[in-house]
Each structure stands twice: as structure tokens, then as C-alpha cells.
Protein backbone atom coordinates (compact mmCIF):
# COMPACT_ATOMS: atom_id res chain seq x y z
CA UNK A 1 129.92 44.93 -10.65
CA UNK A 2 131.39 42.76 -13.67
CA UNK A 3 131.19 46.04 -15.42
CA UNK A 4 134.19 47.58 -13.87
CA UNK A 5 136.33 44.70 -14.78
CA UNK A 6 135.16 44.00 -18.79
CA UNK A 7 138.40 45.40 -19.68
CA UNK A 8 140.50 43.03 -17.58
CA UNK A 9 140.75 39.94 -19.83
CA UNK A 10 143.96 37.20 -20.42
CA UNK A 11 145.76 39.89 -22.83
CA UNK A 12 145.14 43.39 -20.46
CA UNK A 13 146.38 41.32 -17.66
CA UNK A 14 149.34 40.65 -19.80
CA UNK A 15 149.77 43.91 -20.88
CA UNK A 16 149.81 45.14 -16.83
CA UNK A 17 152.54 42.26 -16.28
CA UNK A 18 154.73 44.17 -18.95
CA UNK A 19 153.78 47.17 -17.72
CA UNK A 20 154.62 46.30 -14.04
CA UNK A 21 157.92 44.79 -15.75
CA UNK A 22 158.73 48.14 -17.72
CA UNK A 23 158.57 50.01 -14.26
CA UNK A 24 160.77 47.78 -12.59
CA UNK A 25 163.29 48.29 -15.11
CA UNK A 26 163.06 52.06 -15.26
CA UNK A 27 163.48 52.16 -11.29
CA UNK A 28 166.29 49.62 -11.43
CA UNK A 29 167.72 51.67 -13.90
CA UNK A 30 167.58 54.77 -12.63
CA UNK A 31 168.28 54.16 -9.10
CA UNK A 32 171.68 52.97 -8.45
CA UNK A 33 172.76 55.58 -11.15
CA UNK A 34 170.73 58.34 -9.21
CA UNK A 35 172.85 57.64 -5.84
CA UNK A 36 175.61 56.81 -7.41
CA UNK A 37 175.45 60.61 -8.66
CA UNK A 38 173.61 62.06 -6.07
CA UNK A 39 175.87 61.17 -2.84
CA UNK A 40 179.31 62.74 -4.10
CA UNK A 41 177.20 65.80 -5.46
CA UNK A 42 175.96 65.60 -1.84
CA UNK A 43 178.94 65.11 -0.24
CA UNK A 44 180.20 68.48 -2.26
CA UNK A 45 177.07 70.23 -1.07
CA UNK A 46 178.32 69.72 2.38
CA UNK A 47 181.86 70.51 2.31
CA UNK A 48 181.85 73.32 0.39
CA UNK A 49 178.65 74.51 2.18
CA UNK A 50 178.41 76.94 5.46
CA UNK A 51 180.54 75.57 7.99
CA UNK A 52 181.49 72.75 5.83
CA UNK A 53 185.21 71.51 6.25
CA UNK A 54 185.97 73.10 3.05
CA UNK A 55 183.26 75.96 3.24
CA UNK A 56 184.06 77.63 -0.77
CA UNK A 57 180.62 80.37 -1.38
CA UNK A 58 181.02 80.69 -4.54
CA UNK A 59 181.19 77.13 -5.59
CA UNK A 60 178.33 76.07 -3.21
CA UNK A 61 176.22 78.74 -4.85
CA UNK A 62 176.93 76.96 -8.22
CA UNK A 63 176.08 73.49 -7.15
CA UNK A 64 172.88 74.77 -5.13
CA UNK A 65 171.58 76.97 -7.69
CA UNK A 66 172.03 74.00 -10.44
CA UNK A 67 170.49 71.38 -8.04
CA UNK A 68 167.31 73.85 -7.22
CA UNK A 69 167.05 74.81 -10.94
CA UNK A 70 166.66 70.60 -11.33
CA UNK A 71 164.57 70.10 -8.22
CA UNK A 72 161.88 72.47 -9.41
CA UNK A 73 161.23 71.73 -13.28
CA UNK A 74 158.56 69.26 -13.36
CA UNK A 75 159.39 65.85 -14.28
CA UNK A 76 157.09 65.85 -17.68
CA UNK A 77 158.13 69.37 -18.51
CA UNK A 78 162.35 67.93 -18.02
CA UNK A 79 161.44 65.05 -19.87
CA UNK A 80 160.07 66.93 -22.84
CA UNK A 81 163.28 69.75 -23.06
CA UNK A 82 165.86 66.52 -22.47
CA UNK A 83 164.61 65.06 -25.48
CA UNK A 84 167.14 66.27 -27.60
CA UNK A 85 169.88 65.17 -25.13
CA UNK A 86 168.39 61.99 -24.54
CA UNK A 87 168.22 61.09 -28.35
CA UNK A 88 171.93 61.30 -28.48
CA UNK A 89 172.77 59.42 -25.46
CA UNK A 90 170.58 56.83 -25.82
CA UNK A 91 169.51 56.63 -29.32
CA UNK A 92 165.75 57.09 -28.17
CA UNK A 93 163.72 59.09 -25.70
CA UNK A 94 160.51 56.41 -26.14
CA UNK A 95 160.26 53.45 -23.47
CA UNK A 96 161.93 52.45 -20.60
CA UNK A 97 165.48 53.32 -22.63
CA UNK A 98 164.27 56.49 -23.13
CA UNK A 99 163.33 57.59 -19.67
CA UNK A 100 166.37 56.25 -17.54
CA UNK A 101 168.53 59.57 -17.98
CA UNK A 102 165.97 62.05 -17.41
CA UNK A 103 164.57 59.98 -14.23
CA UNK A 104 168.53 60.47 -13.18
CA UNK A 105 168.46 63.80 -13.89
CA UNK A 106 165.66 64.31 -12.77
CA UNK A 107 166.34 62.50 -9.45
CA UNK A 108 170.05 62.83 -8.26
CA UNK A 109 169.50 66.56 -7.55
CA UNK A 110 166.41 65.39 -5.46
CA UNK A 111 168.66 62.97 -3.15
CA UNK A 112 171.78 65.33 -3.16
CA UNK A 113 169.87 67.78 -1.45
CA UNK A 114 168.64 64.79 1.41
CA UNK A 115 172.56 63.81 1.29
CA UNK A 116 173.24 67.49 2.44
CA UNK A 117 170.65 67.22 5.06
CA UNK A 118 171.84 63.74 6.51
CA UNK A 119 175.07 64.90 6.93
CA UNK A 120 174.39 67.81 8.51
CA UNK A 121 173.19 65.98 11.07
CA UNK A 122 176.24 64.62 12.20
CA UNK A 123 177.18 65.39 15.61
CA UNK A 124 179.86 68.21 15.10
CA UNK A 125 181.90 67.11 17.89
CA UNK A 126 182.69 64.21 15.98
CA UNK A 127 183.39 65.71 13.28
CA UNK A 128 186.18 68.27 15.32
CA UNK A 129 187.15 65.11 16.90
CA UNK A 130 188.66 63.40 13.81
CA UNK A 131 189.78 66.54 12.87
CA UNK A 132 191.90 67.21 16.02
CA UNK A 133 193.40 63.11 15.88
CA UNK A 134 194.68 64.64 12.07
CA UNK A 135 192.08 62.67 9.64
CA UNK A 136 192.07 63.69 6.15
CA UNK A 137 188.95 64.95 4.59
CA UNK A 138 188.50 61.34 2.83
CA UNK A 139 189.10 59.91 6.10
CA UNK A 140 186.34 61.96 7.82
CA UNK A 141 183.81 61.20 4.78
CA UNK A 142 184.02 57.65 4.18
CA UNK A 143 184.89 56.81 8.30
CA UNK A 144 183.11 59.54 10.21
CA UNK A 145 179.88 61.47 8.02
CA UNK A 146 179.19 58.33 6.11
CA UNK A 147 178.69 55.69 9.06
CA UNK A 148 177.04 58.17 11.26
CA UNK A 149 174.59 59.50 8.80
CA UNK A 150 173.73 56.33 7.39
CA UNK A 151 169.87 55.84 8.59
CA UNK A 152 169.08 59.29 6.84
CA UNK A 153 171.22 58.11 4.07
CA UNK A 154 169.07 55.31 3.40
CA UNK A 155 165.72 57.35 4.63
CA UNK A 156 166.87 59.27 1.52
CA UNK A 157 167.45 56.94 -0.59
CA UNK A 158 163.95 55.43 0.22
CA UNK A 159 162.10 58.28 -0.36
CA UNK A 160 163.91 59.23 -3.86
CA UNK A 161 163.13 55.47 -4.71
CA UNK A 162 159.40 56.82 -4.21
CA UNK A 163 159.71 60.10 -5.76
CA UNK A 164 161.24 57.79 -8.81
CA UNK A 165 158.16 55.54 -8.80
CA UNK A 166 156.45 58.87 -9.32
CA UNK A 167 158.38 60.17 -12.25
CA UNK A 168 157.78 56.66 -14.31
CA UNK A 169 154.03 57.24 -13.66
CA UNK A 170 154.49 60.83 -14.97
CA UNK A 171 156.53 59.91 -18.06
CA UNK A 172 153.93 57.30 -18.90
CA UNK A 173 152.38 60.66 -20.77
CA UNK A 174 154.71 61.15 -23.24
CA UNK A 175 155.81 57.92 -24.18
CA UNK A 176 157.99 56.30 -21.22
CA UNK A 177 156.11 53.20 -21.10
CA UNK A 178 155.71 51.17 -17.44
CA UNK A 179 152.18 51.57 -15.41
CA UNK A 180 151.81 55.38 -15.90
CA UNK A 181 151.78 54.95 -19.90
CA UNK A 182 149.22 52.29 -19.58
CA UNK A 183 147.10 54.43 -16.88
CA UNK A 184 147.22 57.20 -19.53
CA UNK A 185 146.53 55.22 -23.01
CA UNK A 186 143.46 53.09 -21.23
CA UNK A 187 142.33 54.46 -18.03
CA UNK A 188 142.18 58.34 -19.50
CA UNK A 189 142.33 58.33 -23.24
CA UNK A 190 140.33 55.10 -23.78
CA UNK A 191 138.38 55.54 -19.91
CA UNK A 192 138.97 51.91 -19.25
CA UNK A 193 138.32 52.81 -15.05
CA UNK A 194 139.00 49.08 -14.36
CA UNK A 195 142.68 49.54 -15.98
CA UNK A 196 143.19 52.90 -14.13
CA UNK A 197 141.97 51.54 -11.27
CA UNK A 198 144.59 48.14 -11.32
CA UNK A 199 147.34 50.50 -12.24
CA UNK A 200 147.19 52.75 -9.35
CA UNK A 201 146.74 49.70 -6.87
CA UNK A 202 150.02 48.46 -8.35
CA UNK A 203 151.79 51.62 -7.73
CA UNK A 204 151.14 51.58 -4.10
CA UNK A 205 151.91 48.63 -3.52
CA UNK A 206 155.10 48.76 -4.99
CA UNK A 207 155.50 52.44 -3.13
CA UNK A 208 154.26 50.54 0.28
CA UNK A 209 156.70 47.79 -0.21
CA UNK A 210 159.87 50.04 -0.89
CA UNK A 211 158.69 52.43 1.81
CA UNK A 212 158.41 48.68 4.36
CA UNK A 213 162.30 48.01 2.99
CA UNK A 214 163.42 51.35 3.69
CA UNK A 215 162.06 51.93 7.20
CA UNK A 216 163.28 48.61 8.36
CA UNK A 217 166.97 49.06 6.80
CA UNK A 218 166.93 52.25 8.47
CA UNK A 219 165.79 50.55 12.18
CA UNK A 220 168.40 48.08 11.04
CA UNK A 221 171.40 50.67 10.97
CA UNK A 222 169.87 53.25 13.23
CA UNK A 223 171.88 53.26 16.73
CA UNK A 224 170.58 52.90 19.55
């Protein structure tokens, strides 16, 4: 049995630590950036969408074909052709620098599309409501579609957090740093199992904790 953990000494359990850091910081990084992008692009999504208050075809066919030409490049493949674009925005595309704009890339087009959903949801009646009282189209998004879809706001927003966990683990491949690099350089290059092994238990527990967060905020806001 001691076998499986000869790898596991003072400095690979330091090495984890930073690892387990680096990922913190990429999803930290990258996720108030990816809502912060991904709700208006949302928002847009639905407006300009089929029966949305401002219901525009041609623009809607823009934003969905960009956000589905996003949505289905692999993350490591993204990474790889936004190297050139990350270089000159953030002076690297190594480490947890480097990965924060293609996770937002990467991401936002991922919740935008679970933005869209959510508010679709809405009850249209309310919506027709505000409407006939003479609210504004700002008035209807921040004080009707916005407070009624919150739960599957934040149901979003939890799974993209997960999907983001993901994409760290992925970029750990070319260079990104966090758990995934470390799962790559020891547990498959170098077959330390032991490392692999700690790594992945990491992930889901971090994935299990966010997912615990999540569910509850959304009991939290969901009406009964």
C-alpha cells in the first residue's frame, strides 16, 4: 500500500498546495469576468431573440452563431489558437495569467446561452404585465426578468463555475498551471498514480463544494 503514496512527500504536498492555490486563482479570475460578460450577452440573446421584446433576426443570428462557434471549440484546442491574442493582452499565455482570458472566452458564451434559457422562463404574463403599466425595457430587465429568473441565474452560474473547474484541468496540458498541469507533468508524463490520484480527489471536492453553494443559493432565492 505505501507504494501508491512514495511520491507524496513534504515538497509534492507543497507543490499540490500551489497547485490547489493556482486553480483558485484561475477560477476567481475568470469567474466574475465570465458573468460579468456573459449576462448582458444573455440578456441580448433574449431580447433580440424570437418573441423577445425587441425580437431583431438578423442580429440574434449574429450573436447565436458567434456564441455556438465558442461553445463548440474545445477548450485546449481555443487555448492553443488564442495564444497569439492572449500574448498581447496579457503579456503571457503560460500560468494562471495566461489562462484567465481564454477560460472567459471560453466560458461567457457557455453561461450566455443558460442566461437565455433562464429568462425564457419567465412567466410571460409578467412580462405583458409590466409592459401594459408602461415599463421601459431597463425597467422590465433589471425589475421583472432579473428577480424572477434568479434561481436559474445562479443554477447557471453554478454550473459554468464547474464547467470552469474543467477548463483549468484541461489547460493544465499546455502550460496553464493549477491541478490539471500537475495531473499532466506527474500523474501521466512521469506516472506518479499517487499524484494523479490526489489531484482528481481535489477537483471534486472543490466541484462538490461549489455544486453544495450553488444548490443551496438557489433553494435560498427560489420562491415558493
Amino acid at each position: 500500500m505505501s507504494g501508491w503514496f512514495e511520491h507524496l512527500d513534504a515538497g509534492k504536498w507543497a507543490e499540490i498546495g500551489t497547485a490547489t492555490l493556482d486553480t483558485l486563482l484561475m477560477l476567481g479570475g475568470s469567474l466574475p469576468l465570465t458573468i460579468l460578460i456573459g449576462l448582458p450577452l444573455g440578456i441580448c440573446l433574449f431580447l433580440t431573440g424570437p418573441r423577445g421584446l425587441h425580437a431583431k433576426p438578423a442580429l440574434y443570428g449574429v450573436l447565436a452563431l458567434l456564441v455556438n462557434l465558442l461553445r463548440s471549440v474545445p477548450f485546449i484546442i481555443l487555448m492553443i489558437v488564442l495564444i497569439p491574442v492572449t500574448l498581447a493582452a496579457m503579456g503571457t499565455s503560460l500560468g494562471v495569467r495566461g489562462a484567465i482570458l481564454p477560460l472567459v472566452i471560453g466560458a461567457a458564451p457557455f453561461y450566455a446561452r443558460l442566461v437565455e434559457t433562464a429568462l425564457r422562463e419567465v412567466d410571460r404574463g409578467v412580462i405583458e404585465a409590466s409592459l401594459a403599466m408602461g415599463a421601459r425595457t431597463r425597467q422590465i430587465v433589471w425589475r421583472v426578468l432579473l428577480p424572477e429568473a434568479r434561481p436559474g441565474l445562479i443554477a447557471g452560474a453554478t454550473v459554468t463555475t464547474v464547467a470552469l473547474i474543467g477548463f483549468t484541468a484541461m489547460g493544465g496540458a499546455i502550460g496553464s498551471g493549477g491541478l490539471g498541469d500537475l495531473a499532466y507533468r506527474d500523474g501521466y508524463l512521469r506516472s506518479h498514480t499517487d499524484v494523479a490520484v490526489v489531484t482528481v480527489v481535489l477537483l471534486l471536492v472543490l466541484v462538490q463544494a461549489l455544486q453544495m453553494v450553488g444548490d443551496r443559493l438557489v433553494a435560498r432565492f427560489t420562491r415558493r
